[in-house]
C-alpha atoms as a PDB file:
ATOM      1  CA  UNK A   1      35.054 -32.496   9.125  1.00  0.00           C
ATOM      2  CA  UNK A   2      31.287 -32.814   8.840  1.00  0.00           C
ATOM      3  CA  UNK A   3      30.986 -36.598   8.198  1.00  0.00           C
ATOM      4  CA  UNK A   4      32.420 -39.546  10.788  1.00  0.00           C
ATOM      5  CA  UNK A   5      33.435 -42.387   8.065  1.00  0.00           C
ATOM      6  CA  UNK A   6      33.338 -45.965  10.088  1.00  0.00           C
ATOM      7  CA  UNK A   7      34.648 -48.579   7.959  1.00  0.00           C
ATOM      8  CA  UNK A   8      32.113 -51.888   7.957  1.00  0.00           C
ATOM      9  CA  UNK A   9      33.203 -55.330   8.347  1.00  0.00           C
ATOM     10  CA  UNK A  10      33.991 -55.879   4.520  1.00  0.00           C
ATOM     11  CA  UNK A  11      36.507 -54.040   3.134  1.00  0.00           C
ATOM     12  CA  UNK A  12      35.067 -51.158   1.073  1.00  0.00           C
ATOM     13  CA  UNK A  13      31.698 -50.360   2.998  1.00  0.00           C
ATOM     14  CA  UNK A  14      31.550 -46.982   5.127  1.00  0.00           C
ATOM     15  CA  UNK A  15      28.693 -46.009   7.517  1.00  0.00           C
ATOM     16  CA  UNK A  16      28.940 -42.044   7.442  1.00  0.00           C
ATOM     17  CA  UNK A  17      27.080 -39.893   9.854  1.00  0.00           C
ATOM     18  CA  UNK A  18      26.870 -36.378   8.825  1.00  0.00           C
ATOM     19  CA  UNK A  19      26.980 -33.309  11.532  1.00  0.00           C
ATOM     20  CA  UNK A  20      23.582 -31.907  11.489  1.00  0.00           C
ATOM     21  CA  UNK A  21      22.395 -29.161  12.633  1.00  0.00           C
ATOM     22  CA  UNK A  22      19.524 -28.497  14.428  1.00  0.00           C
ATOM     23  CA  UNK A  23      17.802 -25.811  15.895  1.00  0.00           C
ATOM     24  CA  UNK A  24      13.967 -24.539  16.242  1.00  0.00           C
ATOM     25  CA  UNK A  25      13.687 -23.542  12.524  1.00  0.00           C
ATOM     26  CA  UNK A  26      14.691 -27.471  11.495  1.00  0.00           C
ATOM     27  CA  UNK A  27      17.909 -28.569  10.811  1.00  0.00           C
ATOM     28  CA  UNK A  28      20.802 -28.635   7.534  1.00  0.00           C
ATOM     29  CA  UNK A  29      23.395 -31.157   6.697  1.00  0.00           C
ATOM     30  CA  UNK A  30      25.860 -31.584   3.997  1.00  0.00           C
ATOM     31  CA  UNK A  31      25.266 -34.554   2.210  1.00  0.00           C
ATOM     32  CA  UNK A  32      28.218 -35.279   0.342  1.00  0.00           C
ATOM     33  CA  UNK A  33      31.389 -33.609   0.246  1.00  0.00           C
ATOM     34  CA  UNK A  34      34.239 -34.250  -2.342  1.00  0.00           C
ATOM     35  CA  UNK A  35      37.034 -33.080  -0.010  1.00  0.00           C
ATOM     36  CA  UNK A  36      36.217 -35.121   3.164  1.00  0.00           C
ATOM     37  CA  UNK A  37      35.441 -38.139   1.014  1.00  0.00           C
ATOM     38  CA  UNK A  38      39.263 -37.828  -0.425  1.00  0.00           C
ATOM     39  CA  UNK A  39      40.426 -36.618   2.981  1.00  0.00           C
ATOM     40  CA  UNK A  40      38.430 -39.807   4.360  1.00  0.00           C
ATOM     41  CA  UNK A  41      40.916 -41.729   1.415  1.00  0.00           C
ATOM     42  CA  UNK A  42      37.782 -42.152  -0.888  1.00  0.00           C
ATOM     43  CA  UNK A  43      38.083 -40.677  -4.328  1.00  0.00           C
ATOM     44  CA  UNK A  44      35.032 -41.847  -6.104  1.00  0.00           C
ATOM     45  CA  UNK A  45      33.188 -39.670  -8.835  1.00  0.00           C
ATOM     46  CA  UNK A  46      29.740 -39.541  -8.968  1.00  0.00           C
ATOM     47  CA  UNK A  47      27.619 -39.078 -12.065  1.00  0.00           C
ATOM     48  CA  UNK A  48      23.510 -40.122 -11.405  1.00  0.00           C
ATOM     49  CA  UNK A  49      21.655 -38.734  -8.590  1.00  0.00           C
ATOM     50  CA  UNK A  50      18.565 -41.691  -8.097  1.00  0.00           C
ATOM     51  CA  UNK A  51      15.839 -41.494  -5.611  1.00  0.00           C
ATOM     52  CA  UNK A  52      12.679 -44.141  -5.399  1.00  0.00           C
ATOM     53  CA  UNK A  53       9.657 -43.829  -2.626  1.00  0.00           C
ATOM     54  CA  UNK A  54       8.336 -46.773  -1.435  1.00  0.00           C
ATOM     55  CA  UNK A  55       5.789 -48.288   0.786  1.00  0.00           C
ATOM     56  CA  UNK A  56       6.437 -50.762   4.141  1.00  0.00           C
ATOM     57  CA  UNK A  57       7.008 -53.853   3.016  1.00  0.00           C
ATOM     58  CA  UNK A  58       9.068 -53.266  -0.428  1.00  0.00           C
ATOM     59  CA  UNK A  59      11.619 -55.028  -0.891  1.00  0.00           C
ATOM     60  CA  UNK A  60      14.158 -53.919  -3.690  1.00  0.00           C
ATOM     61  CA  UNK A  61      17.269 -55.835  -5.052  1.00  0.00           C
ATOM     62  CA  UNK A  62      19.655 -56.948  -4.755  1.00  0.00           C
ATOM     63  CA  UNK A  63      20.823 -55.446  -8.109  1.00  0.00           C
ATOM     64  CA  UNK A  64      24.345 -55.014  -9.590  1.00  0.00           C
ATOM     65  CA  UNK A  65      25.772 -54.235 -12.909  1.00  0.00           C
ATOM     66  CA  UNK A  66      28.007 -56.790 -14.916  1.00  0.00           C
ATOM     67  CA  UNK A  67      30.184 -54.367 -16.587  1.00  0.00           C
ATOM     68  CA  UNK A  68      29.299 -51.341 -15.794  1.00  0.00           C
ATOM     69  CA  UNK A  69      29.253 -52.074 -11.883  1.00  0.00           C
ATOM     70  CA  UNK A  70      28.172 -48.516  -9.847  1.00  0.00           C
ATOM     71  CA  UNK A  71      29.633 -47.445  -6.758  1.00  0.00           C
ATOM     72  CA  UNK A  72      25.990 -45.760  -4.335  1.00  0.00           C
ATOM     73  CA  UNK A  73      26.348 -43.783  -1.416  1.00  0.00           C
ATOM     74  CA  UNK A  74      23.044 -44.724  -0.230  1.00  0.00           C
ATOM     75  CA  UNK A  75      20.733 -42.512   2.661  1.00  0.00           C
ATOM     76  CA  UNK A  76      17.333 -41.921   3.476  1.00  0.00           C
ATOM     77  CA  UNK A  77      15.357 -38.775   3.175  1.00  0.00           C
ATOM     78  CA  UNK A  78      12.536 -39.940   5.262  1.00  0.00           C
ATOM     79  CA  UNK A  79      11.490 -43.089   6.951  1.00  0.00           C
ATOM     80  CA  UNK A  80      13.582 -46.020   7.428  1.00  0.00           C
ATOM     81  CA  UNK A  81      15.250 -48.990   5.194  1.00  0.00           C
ATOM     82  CA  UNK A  82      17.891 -51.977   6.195  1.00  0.00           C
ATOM     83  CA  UNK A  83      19.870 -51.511   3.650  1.00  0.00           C
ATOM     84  CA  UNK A  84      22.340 -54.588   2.771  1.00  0.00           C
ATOM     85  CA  UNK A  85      25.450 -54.901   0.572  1.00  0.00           C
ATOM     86  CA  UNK A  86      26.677 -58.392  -1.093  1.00  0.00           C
ATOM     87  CA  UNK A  87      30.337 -58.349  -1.627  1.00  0.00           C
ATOM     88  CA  UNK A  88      30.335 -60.132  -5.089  1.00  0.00           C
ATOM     89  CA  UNK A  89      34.108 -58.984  -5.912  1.00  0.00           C
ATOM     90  CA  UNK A  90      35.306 -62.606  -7.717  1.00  0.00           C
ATOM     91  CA  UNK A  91      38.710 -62.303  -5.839  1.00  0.00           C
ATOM     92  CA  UNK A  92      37.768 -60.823  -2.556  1.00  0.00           C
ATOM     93  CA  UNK A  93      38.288 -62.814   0.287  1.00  0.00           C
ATOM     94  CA  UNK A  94      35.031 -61.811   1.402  1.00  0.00           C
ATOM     95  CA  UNK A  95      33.254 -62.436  -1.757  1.00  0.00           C
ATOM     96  CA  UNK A  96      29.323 -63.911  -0.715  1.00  0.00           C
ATOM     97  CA  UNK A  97      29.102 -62.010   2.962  1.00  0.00           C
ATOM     98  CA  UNK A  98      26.679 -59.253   3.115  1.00  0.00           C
ATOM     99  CA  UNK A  99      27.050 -56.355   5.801  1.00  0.00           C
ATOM    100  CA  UNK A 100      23.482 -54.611   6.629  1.00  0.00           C
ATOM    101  CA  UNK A 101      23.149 -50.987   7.733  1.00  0.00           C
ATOM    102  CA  UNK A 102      19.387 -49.331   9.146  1.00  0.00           C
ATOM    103  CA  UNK A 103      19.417 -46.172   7.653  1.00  0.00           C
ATOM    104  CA  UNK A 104      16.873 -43.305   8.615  1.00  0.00           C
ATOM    105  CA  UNK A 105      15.660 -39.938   7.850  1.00  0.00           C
ATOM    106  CA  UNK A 106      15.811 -39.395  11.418  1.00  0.00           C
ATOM    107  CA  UNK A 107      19.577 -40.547  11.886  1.00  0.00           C
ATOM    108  CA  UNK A 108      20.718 -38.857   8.809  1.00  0.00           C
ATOM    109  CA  UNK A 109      23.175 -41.763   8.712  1.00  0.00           C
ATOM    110  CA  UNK A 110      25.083 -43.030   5.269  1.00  0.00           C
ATOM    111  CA  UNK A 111      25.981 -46.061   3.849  1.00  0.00           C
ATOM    112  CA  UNK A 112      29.049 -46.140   1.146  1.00  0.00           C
ATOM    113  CA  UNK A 113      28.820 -48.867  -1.108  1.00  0.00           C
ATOM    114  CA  UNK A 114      31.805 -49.298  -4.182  1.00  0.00           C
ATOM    115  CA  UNK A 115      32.036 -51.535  -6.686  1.00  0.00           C
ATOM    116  CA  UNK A 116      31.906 -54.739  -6.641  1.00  0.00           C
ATOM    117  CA  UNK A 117      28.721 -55.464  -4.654  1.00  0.00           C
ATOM    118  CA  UNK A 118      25.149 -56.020  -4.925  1.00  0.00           C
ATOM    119  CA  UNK A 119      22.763 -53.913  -3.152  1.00  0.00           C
ATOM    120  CA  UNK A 120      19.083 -54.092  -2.034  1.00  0.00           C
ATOM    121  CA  UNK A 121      17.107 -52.625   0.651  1.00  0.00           C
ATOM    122  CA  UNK A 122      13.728 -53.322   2.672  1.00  0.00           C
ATOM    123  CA  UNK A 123      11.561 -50.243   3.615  1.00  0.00           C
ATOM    124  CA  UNK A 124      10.602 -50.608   7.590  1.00  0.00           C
ATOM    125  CA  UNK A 125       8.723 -47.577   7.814  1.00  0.00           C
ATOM    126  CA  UNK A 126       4.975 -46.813   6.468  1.00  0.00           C
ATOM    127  CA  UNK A 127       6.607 -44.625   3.614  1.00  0.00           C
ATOM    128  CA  UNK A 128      10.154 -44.149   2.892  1.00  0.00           C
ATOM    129  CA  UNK A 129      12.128 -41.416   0.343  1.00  0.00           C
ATOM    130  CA  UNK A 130      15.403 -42.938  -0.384  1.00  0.00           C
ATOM    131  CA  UNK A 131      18.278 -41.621  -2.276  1.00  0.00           C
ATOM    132  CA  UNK A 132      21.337 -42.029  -3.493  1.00  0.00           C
ATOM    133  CA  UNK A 133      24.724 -41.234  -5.774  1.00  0.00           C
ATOM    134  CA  UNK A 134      25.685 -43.874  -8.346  1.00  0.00           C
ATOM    135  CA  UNK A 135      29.911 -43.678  -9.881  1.00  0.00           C
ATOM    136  CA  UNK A 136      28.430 -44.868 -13.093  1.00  0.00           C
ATOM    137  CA  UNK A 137      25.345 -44.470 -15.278  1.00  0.00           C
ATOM    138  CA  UNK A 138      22.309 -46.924 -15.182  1.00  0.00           C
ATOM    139  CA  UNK A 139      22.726 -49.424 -18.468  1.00  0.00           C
ATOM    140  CA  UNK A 140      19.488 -51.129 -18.392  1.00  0.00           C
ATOM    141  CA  UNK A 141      21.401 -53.975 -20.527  1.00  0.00           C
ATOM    142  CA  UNK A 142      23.569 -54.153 -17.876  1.00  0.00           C
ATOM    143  CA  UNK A 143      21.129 -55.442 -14.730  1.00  0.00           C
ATOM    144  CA  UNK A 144      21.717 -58.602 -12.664  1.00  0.00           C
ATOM    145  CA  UNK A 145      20.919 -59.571  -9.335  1.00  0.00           C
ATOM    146  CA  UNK A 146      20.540 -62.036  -6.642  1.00  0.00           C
ATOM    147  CA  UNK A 147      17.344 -63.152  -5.505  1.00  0.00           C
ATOM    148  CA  UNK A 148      16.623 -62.012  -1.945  1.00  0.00           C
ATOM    149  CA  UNK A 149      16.505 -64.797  -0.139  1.00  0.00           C
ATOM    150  CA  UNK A 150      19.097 -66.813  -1.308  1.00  0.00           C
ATOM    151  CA  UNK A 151      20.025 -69.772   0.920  1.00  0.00           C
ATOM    152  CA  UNK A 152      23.603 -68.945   0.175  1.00  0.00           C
ATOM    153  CA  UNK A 153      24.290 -65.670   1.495  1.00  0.00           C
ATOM    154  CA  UNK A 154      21.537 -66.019   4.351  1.00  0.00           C
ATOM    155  CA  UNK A 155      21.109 -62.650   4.867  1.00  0.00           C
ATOM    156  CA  UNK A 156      19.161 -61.739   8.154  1.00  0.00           C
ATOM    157  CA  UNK A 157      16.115 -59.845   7.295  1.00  0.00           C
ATOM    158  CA  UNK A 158      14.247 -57.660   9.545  1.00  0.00           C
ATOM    159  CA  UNK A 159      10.472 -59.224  10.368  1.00  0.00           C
ATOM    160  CA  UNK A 160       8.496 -56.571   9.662  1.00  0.00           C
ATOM    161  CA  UNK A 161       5.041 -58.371  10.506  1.00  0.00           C
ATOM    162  CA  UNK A 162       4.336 -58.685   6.650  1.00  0.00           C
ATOM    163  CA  UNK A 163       4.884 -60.322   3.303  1.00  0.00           C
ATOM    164  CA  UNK A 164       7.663 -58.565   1.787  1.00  0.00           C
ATOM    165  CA  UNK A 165       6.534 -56.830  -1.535  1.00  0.00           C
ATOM    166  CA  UNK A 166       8.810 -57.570  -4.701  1.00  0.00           C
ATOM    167  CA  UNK A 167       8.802 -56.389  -8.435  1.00  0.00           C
ATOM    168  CA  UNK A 168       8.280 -59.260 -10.718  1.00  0.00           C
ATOM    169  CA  UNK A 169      11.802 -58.906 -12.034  1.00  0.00           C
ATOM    170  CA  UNK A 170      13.082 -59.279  -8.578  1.00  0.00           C
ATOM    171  CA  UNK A 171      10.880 -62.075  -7.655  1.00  0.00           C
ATOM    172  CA  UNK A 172      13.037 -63.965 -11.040  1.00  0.00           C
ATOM    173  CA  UNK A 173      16.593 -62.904  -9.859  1.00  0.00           C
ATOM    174  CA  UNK A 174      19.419 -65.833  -9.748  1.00  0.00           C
ATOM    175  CA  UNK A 175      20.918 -67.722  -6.911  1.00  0.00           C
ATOM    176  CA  UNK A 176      24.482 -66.235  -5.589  1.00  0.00           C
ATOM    177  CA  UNK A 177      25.749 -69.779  -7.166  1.00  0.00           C
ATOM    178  CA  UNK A 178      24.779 -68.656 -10.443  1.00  0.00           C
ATOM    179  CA  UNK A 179      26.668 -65.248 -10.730  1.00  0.00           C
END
């Protein structure tokens, strides 16, 4: 099987690691595989490819969808994000905890995020290529989030030796309480 799925701390989030291979010419990877994902007991379907390129510094999120909510296997291209997940499932028992994953260019490494969750990420590298798979289509309509620092969820940002850089919209987002 090319990819090592290791299930997070919340139900429902997978670090993956691709095999990659390597050798003096560069190296290849598969980056997504229908069969090991339903092998790996994960039958999602995916249906928008996204990528974004930002700067050190950015943060973006954390976004969700109301009713349209989008499943993201999440990875970076090049350069390096902490990537966090906000389990915002109204009956999960770990609804408000957030679970954060590095991910790098360098690592190759995954992150597997369904339903249910919000999602942001903070670039740590000078420039960083990020992309991911989404199980439903962007509704602009749709759009929510949680601001990022929300006393609530305390989530455990990296110090980067900077102000973190937001859009205006996320600068506005609500408080978890107001979800």
């Amino acid at each position: 099987m090319p990819f090592t799925f290791t299930p997070c701390p919340i139900k429902g989030l997978y670090e993956l690691q691709p095999k990659v291979f390597k050798d003096g010419r560069g190296y290849f990877l598969e980056t997504y595989a229908e069969r090991d994902f339903q092998n790996a007991g994960l039958s999602m379907r995916f249906v928008q490819d996204n990528e974004s390129c930002s700067v050190k510094g950015v943060l973006r999120g954390l976004h969700f969808q109301r009713e349209h909510p989008q499943g993201k296997l999440v990875r970076v291209i090049a350069g390096a994000v902490f990537d966090v997940a906000v389990d915002i499932r109204p009956d999960s028992p770990t609804r408000g905890q957030w679970h954060g994953v590095v991910l790098s260019g360098e690592k190759q490494n995954q992150f597997y995020i369904p339903p249910g969750f919000a999602h942001g990420f903070l670039v740590l590298s000078s420039t960083t290529l990020f992309s991911y798979k989404c199980t439903d289509f962007y509704h602009p309509e749709d759009e929510a989030g949680i601001i990022w620092n929300d006393p609530t969820l305390a989530i455990q940002w990296p110090d980067i030796g900077m102000d973190y850089i937001l859009s205006e919209k996320d600068k506005r987002l609500s408080a978890f309480t107001e979800i």
